[in-house]
Each structure stands twice: as C-alpha cells, then as structure tokens.
C-alpha atoms as a PDB file:
ATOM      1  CA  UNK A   1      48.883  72.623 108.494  1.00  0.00           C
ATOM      2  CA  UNK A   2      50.504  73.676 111.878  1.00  0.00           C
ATOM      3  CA  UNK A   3      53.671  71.884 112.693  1.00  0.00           C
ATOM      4  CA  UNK A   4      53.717  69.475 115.807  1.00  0.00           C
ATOM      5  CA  UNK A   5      56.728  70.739 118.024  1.00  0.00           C
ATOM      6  CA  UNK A   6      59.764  68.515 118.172  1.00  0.00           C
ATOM      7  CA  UNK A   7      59.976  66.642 121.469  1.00  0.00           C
ATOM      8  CA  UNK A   8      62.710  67.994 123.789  1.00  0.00           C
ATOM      9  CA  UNK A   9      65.825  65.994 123.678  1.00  0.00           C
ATOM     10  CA  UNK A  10      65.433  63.833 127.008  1.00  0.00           C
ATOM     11  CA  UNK A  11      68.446  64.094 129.530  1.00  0.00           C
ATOM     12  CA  UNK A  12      69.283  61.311 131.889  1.00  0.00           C
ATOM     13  CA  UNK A  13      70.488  63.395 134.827  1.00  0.00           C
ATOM     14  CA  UNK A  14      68.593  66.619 135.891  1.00  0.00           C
ATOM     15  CA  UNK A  15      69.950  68.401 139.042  1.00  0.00           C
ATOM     16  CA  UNK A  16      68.305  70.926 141.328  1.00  0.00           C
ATOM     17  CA  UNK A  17      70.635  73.561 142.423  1.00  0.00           C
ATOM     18  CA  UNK A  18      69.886  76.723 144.266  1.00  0.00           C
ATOM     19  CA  UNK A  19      72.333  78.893 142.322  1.00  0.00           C
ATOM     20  CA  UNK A  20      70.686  81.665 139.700  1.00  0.00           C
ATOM     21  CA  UNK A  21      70.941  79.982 136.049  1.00  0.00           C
ATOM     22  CA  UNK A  22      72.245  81.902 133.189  1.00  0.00           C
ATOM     23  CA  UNK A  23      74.037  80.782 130.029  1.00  0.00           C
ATOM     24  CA  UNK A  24      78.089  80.698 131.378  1.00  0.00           C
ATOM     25  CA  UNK A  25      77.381  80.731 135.052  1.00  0.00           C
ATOM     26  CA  UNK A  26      79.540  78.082 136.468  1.00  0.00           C
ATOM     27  CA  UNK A  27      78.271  76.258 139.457  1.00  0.00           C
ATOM     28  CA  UNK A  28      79.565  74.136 141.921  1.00  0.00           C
ATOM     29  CA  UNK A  29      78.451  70.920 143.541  1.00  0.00           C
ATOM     30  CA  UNK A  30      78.557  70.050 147.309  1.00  0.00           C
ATOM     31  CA  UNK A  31      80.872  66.370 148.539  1.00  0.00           C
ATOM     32  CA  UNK A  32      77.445  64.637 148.375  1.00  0.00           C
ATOM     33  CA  UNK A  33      76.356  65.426 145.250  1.00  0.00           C
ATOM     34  CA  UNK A  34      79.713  65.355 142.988  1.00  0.00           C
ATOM     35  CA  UNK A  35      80.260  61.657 144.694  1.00  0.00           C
ATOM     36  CA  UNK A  36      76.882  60.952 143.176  1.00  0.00           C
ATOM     37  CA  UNK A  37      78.315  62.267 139.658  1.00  0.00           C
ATOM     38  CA  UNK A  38      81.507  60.732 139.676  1.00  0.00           C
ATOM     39  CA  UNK A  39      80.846  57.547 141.451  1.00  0.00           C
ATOM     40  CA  UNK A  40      76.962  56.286 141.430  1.00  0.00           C
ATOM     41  CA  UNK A  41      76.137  57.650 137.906  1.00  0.00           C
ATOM     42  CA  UNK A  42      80.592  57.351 136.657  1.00  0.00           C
ATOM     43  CA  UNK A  43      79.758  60.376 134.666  1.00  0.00           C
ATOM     44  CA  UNK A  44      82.766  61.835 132.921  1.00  0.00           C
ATOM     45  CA  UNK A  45      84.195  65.405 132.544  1.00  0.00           C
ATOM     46  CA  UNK A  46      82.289  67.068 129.342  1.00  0.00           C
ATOM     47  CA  UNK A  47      78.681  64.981 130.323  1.00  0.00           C
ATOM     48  CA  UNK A  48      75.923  66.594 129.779  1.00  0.00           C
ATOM     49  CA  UNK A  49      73.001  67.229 132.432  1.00  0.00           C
ATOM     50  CA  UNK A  50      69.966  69.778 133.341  1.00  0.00           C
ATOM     51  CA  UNK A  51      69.313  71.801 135.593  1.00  0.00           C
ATOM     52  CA  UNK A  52      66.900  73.647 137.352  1.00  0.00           C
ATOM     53  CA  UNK A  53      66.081  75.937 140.246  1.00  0.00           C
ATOM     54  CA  UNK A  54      62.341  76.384 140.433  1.00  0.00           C
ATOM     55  CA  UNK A  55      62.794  80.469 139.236  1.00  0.00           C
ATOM     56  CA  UNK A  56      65.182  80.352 135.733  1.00  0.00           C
ATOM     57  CA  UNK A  57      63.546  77.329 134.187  1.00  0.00           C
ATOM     58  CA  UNK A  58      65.639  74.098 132.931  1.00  0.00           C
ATOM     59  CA  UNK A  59      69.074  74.674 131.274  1.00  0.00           C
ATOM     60  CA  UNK A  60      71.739  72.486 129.573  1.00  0.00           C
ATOM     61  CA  UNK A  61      74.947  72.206 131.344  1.00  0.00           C
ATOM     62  CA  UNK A  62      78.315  70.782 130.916  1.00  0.00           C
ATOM     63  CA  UNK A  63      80.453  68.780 133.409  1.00  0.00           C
ATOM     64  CA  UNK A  64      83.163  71.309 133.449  1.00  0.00           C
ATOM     65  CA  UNK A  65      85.362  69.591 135.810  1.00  0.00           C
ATOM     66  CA  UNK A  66      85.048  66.147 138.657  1.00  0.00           C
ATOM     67  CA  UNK A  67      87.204  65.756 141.173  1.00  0.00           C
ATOM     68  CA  UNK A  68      86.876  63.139 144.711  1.00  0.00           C
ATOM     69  CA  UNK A  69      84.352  65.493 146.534  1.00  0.00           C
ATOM     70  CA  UNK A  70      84.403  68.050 144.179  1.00  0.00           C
ATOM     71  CA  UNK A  71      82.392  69.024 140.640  1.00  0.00           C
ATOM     72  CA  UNK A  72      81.721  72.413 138.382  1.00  0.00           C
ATOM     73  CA  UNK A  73      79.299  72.570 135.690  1.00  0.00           C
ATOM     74  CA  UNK A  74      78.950  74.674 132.960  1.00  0.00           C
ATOM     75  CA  UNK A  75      75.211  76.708 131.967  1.00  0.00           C
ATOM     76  CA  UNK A  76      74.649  76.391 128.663  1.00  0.00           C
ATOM     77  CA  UNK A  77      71.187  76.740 126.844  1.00  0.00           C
ATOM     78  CA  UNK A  78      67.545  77.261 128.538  1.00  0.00           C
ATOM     79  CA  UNK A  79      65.413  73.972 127.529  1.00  0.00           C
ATOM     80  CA  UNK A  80      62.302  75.226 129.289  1.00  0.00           C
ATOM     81  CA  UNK A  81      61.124  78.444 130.435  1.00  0.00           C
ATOM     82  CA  UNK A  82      59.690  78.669 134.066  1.00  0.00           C
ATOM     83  CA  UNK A  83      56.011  78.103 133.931  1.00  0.00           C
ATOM     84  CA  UNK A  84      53.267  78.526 136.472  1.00  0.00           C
ATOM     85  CA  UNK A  85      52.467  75.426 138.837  1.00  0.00           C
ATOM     86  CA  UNK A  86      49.344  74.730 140.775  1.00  0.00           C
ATOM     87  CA  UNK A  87      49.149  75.996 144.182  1.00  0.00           C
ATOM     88  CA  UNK A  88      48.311  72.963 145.653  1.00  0.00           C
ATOM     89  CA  UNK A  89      49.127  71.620 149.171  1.00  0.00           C
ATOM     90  CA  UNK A  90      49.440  68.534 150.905  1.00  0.00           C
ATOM     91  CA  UNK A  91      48.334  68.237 154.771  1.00  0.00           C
ATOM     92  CA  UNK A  92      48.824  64.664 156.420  1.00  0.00           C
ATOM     93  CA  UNK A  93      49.592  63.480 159.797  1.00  0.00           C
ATOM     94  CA  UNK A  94      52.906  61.817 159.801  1.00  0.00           C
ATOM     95  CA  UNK A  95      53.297  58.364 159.407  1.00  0.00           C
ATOM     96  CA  UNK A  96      56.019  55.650 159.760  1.00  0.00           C
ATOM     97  CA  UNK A  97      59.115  56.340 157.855  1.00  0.00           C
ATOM     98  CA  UNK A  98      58.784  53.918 154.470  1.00  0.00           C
ATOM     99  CA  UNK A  99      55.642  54.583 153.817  1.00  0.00           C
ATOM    100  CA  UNK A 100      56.293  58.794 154.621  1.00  0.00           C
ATOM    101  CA  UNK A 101      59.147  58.636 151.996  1.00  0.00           C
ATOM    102  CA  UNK A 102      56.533  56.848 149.454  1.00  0.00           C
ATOM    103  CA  UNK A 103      54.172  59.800 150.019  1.00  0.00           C
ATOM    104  CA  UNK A 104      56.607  62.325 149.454  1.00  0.00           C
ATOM    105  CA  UNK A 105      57.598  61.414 146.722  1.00  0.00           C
ATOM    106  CA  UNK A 106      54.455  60.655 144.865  1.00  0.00           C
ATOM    107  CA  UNK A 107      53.135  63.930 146.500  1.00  0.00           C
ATOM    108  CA  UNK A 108      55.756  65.816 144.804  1.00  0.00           C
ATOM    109  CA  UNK A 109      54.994  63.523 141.105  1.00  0.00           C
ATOM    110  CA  UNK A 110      51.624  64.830 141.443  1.00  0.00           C
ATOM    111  CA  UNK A 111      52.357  68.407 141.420  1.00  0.00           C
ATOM    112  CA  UNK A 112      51.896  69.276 144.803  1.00  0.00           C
ATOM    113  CA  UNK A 113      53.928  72.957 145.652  1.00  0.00           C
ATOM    114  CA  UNK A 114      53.853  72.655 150.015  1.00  0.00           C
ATOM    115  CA  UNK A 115      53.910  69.550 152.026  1.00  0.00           C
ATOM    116  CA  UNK A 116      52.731  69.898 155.646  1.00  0.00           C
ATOM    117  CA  UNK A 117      53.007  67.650 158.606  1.00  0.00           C
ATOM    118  CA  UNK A 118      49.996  68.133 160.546  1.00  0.00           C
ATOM    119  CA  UNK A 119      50.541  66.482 164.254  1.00  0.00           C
ATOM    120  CA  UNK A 120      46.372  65.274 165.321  1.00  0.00           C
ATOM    121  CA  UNK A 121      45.006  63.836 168.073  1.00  0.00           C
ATOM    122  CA  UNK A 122      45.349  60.319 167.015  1.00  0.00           C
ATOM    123  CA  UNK A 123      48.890  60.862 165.079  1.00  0.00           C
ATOM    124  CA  UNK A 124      51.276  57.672 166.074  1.00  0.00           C
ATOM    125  CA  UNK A 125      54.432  59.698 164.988  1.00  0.00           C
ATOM    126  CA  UNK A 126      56.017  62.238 167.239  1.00  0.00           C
ATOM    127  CA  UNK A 127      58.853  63.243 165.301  1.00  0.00           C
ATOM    128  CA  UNK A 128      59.353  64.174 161.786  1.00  0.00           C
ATOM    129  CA  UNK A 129      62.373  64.198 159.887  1.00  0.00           C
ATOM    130  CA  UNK A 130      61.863  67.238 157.717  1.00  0.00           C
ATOM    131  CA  UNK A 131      65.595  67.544 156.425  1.00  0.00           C
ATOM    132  CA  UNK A 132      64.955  63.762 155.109  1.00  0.00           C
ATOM    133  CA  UNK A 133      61.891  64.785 153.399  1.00  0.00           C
ATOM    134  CA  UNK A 134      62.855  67.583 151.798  1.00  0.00           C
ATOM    135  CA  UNK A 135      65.782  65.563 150.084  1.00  0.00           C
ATOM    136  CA  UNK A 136      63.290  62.831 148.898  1.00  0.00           C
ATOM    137  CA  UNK A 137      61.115  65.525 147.507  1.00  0.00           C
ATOM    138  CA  UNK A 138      64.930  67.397 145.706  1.00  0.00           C
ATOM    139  CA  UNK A 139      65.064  63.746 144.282  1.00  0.00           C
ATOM    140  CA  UNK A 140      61.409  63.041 143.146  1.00  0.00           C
ATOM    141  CA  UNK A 141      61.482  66.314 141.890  1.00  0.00           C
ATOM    142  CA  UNK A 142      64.988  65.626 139.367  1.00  0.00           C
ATOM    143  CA  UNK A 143      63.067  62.705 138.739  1.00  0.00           C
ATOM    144  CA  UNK A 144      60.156  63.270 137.441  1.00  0.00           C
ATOM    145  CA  UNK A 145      61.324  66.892 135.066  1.00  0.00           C
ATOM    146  CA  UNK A 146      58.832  69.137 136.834  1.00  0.00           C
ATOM    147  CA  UNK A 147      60.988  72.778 137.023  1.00  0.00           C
ATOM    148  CA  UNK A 148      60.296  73.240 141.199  1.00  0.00           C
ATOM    149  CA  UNK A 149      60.499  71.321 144.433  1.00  0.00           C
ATOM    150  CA  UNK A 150      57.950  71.285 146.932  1.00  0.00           C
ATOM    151  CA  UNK A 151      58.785  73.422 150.211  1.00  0.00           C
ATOM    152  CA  UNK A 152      58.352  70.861 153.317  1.00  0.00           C
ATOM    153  CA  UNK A 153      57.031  72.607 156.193  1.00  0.00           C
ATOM    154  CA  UNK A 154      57.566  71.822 159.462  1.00  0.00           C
ATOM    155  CA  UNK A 155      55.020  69.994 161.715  1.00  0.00           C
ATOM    156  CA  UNK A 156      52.358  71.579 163.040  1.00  0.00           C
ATOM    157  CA  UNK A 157      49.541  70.839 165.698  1.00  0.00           C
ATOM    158  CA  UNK A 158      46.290  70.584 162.953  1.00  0.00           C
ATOM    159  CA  UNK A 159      44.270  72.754 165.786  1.00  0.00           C
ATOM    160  CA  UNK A 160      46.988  75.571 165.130  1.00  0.00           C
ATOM    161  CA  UNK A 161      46.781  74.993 161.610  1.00  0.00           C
ATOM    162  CA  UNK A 162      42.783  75.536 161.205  1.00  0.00           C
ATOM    163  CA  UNK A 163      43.062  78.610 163.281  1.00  0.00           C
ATOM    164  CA  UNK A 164      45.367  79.898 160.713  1.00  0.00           C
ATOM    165  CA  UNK A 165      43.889  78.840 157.420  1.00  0.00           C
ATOM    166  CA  UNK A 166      43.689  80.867 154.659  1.00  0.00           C
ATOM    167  CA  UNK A 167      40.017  82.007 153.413  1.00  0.00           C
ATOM    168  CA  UNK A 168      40.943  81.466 150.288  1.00  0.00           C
ATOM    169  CA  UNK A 169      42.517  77.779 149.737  1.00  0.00           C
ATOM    170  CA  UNK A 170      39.738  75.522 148.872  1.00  0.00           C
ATOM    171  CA  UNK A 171      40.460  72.249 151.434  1.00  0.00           C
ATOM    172  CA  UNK A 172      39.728  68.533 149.847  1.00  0.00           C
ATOM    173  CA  UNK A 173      39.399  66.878 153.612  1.00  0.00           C
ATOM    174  CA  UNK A 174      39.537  62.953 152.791  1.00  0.00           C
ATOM    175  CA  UNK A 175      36.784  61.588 155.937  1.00  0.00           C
ATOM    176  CA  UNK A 176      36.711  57.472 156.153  1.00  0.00           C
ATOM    177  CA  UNK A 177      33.376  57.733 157.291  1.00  0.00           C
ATOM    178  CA  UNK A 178      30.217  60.215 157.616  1.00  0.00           C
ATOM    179  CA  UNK A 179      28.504  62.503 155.781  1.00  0.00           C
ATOM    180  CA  UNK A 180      30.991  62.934 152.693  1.00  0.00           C
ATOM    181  CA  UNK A 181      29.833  63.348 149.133  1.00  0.00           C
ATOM    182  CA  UNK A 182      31.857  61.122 146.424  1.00  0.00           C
ATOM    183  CA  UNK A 183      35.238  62.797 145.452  1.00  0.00           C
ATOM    184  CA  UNK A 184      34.977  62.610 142.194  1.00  0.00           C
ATOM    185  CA  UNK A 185      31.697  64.446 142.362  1.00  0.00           C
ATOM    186  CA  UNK A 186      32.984  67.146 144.174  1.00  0.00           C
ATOM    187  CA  UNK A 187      35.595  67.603 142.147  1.00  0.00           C
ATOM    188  CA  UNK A 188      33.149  67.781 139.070  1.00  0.00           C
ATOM    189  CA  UNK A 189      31.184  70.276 140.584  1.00  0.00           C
ATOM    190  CA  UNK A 190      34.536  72.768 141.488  1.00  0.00           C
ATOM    191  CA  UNK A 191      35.620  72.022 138.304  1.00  0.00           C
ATOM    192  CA  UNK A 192      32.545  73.114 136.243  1.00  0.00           C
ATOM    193  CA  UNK A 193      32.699  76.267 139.251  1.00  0.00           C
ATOM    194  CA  UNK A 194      35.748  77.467 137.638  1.00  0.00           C
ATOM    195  CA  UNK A 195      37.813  76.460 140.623  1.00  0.00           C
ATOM    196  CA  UNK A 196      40.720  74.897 139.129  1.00  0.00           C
ATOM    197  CA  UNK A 197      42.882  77.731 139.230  1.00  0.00           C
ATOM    198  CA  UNK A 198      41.756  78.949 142.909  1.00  0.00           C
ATOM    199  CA  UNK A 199      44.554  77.511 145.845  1.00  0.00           C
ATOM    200  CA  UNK A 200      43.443  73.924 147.280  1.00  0.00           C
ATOM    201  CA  UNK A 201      44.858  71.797 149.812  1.00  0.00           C
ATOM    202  CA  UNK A 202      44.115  67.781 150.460  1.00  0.00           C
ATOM    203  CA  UNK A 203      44.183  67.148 153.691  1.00  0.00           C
ATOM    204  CA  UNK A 204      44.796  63.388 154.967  1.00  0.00           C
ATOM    205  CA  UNK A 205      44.198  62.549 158.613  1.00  0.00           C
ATOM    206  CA  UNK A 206      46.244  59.648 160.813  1.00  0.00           C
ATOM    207  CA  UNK A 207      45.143  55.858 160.222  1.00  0.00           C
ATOM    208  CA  UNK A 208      42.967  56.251 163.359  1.00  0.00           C
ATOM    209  CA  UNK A 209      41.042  58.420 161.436  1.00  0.00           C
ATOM    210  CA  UNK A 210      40.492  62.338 163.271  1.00  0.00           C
ATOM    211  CA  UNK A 211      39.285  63.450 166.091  1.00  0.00           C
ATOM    212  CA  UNK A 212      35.562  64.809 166.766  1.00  0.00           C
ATOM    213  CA  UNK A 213      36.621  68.294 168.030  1.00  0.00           C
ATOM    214  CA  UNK A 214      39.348  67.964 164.972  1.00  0.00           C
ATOM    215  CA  UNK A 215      36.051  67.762 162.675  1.00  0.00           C
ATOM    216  CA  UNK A 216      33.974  70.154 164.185  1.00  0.00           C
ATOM    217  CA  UNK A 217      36.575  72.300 163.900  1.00  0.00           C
ATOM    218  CA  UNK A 218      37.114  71.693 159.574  1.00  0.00           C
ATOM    219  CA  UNK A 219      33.548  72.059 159.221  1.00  0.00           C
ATOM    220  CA  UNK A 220      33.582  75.873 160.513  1.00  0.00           C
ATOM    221  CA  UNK A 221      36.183  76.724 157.382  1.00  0.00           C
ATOM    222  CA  UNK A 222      34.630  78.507 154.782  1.00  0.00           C
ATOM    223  CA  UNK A 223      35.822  76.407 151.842  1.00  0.00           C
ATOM    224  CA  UNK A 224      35.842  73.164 153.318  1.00  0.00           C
ATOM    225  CA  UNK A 225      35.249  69.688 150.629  1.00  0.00           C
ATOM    226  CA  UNK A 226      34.480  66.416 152.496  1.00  0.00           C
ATOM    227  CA  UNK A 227      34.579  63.723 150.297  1.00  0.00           C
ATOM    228  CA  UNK A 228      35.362  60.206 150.567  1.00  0.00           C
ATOM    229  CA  UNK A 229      37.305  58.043 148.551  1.00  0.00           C
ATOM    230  CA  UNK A 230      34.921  54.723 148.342  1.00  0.00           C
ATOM    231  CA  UNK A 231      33.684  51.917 150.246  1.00  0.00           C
ATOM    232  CA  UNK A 232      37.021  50.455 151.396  1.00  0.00           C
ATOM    233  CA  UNK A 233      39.543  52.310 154.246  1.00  0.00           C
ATOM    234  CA  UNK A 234      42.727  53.075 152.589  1.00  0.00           C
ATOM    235  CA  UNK A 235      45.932  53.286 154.290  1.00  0.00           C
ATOM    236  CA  UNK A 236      47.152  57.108 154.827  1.00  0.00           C
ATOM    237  CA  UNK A 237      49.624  57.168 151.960  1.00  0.00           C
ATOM    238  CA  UNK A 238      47.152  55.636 149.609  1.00  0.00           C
ATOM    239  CA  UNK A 239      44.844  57.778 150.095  1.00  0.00           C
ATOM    240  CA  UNK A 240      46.978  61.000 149.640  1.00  0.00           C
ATOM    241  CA  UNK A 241      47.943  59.529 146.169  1.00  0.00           C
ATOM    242  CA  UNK A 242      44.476  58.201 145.491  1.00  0.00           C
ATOM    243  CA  UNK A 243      43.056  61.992 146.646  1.00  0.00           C
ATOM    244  CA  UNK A 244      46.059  64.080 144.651  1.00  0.00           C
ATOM    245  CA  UNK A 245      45.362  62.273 141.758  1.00  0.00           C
ATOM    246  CA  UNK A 246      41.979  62.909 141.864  1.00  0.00           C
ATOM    247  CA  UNK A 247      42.133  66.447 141.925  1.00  0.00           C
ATOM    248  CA  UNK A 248      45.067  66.579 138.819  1.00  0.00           C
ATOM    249  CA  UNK A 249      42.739  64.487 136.732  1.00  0.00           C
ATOM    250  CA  UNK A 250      39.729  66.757 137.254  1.00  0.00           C
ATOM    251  CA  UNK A 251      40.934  70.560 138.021  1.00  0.00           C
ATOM    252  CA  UNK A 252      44.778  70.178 137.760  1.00  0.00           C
ATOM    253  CA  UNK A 253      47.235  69.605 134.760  1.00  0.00           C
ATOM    254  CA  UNK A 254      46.482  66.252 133.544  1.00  0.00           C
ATOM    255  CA  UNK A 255      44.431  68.282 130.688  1.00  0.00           C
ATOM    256  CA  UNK A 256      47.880  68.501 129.040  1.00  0.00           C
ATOM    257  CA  UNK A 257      49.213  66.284 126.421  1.00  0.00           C
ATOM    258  CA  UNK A 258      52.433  64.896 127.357  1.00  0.00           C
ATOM    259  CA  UNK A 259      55.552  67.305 125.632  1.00  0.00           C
ATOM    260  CA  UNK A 260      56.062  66.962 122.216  1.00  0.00           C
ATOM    261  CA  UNK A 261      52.311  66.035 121.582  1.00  0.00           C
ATOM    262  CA  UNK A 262      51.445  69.310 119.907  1.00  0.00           C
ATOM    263  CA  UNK A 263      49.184  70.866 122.567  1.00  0.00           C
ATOM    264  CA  UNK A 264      49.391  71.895 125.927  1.00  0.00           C
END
C-alpha cells in the first residue's frame, strides 16, 4: 500500500519578496517590512520563515540578522515547487474602500491571478487606490500559502475593456436581473465542456447594476456566461465571492484534497 505523504511542516510567517530564491541567497527587507519582523511579530535573529516569489516556489529561510529598519534573511531549502495556477480574472467596478479591501482579499483566497477595476456607467467610485490594493492582495496572498500574488491592474473604462477582450477568456458576467441561466448550471455545463482549464474572467458590475449599452455591448463577446446568482440582490463584494467560489468549486482547484491528504 502507497504511502500518504507527510504534511508539510506549517510556518507561521510566509513573506513575498521579489528577489530570485535559491538556497544561500541572502535577501534584504525594506523599513516597513523588517519593523513588521522585529516589532509586530518580535521575531528574533535565527527565526524561521517562508518565502516566496510567484516564479522559484516556497523556500525556508533564516532570520540572518534584525536591526531598527533593517532585516536579512537567509534561503535555505525549497518546500514547494512552483506549480501552475488558474488563469482566472476578476473584473468589478470599484466600490467604497472597506468593503474593496474585503474583496481583494477574498479575491486573491480564491485563486484569482488579475484583479481589474472596471470604471461603468453607474460606478459611485472615481478613484482607486491601486498601490493599497496591491498590498492587501501581497498580504492575503502570505496569508493564505498560495505561491503568487495577483497583479492589480489599473482602472479602466468597461467600454474600453470589451473592445479589447480577449477571444479566448471565457467571461462569467454576474446580471441581477434578465435573461440569465442559474450559475451553477452554467458552470456544470463548461465543466462537463472541458472548460476548466480554458482562461475565464467574473465580471461584477456597480450596485446600480450596468448600463443597457454596457449589456448590449457583453452580449456581442464571443464567450460571454450570464448567470445569476439567485433570487435575492447581493451587495457587489458578495457577489464576487459568492461568483469566484462558484467557479473554484465546479471548474477550478477545489477538486484537490487539502496537502498532506494523499492526493492532489
């Protein structure tokens, strides 16, 4: 009888750094992040962390030295190889800040590769704070052990966007109303298609719901989904969790036992 594999030995702090990894590389931290080390988390020199960069995998690393504004690390071992993520993006029109930061980061849980702003007619947010967002998704992203972190784009108007979409990415388009078969029936049918490894996007209008020339406009893309999400109107971040989840449970990853479970 095949052996189960041994569950990885969990590490409390995982850090994303841009900086190749190989086994003796020492790499530095910026003020921000060796004040997090040293005075958030009171790690000491000869700690041990992981890191990542979203090309080299996850390695082991030691806190080599930690200093007020300063830190070096240490790459030791690889604990993970690199391995191929879903090509999956999220398109939403920007909403207020708390509930933005929420979707971010659950957007990022849920596996998603590109996050896009998309600015519609009846968007209530005129400016987006992309440098914020990309640090919430660095964060979610040490969080949650996944080995990359989702590129944030920045905004776009959604007319622009249709007129450049590629023919290839399937689009989940998440309509409050209208002619819009179930979700989870759609997703059934792509997923007994085969198209769980083709690109997809979930696209997630403002709370006013889109535009009619915004709609006509979806419905001339090739691989355009509508689908709606049930009888009640969800608020915009719900339903980009309610949507992304979805789509994991029925062409994504979520196949997968959890590590250490013997199977992938």
């Amino acid at each position: 009888m095949a052996r189960e594999p041994m569950a990885r030995e969990k590490v409390a702090t995982r850090l994303h750094v841009e900086e190749t990894l190989v086994a003796g590389q020492v790499v530095g931290l910026d003020h921000g992040r060796a004040h997090f080390l040293r005075t958030v988390l009171r790690l000491q020199v000869g700690a041990q962390v992981a890191l990542f960069n979203g090309r080299d995998g996850e390695w082991s690393a030691e806190l080599e030295g930690l200093g007020k504004g300063w830190a070096s690390l240490v790459v030791g071992q690889q604990r993970r190889p690199q391995a191929a993520e879903a090509d999956l993006w999220l398109v939403f029109a920007p909403i207020k800040r708390g509930r933005i930061d929420f979707l971010i980061e659950k957007a990022t849980e849920l596996g998603c590769s590109e996050l896009h702003p998309a600015l519609t007619r009846f968007t209530a947010v005129d400016r987006v704070n992309t440098d914020r967002l990309a640090a919430n998704a660095k964060e979610a992203a040490e969080q949650c052990e996944r080995l990359s972190v989702p590129t944030v784009a920045p905004p776009r108007d959604l007319g622009k966007m249709i007129d450049a979409w590629p023919e290839e990415r399937h689009l989940l388009i998440c309509a409050e109303r209208g002619e819009a078969v179930p979700i989870g029936e759609a997703l059934a049918e792509a997923s007994e298609a085969g198209l769980g490894t083709h690109p997809w996007a979930v696209l997630i209008g403002p709370e006013g719901g889109f535009a009619e020339h915004e709609l006509t406009a979806l419905t001339r893309l090739p691989r355009a989904h509508f689908v709606g999400l049930g009888p009640r109107i969800l608020r915009a971040d719900t339903a980009g969790v309610a949507a992304l989840t979805c789509w994991q449970a029925w062409l994504g990853d979520w196949h997968r036992r959890p590590p250490g479970r013997g199977s992938t």
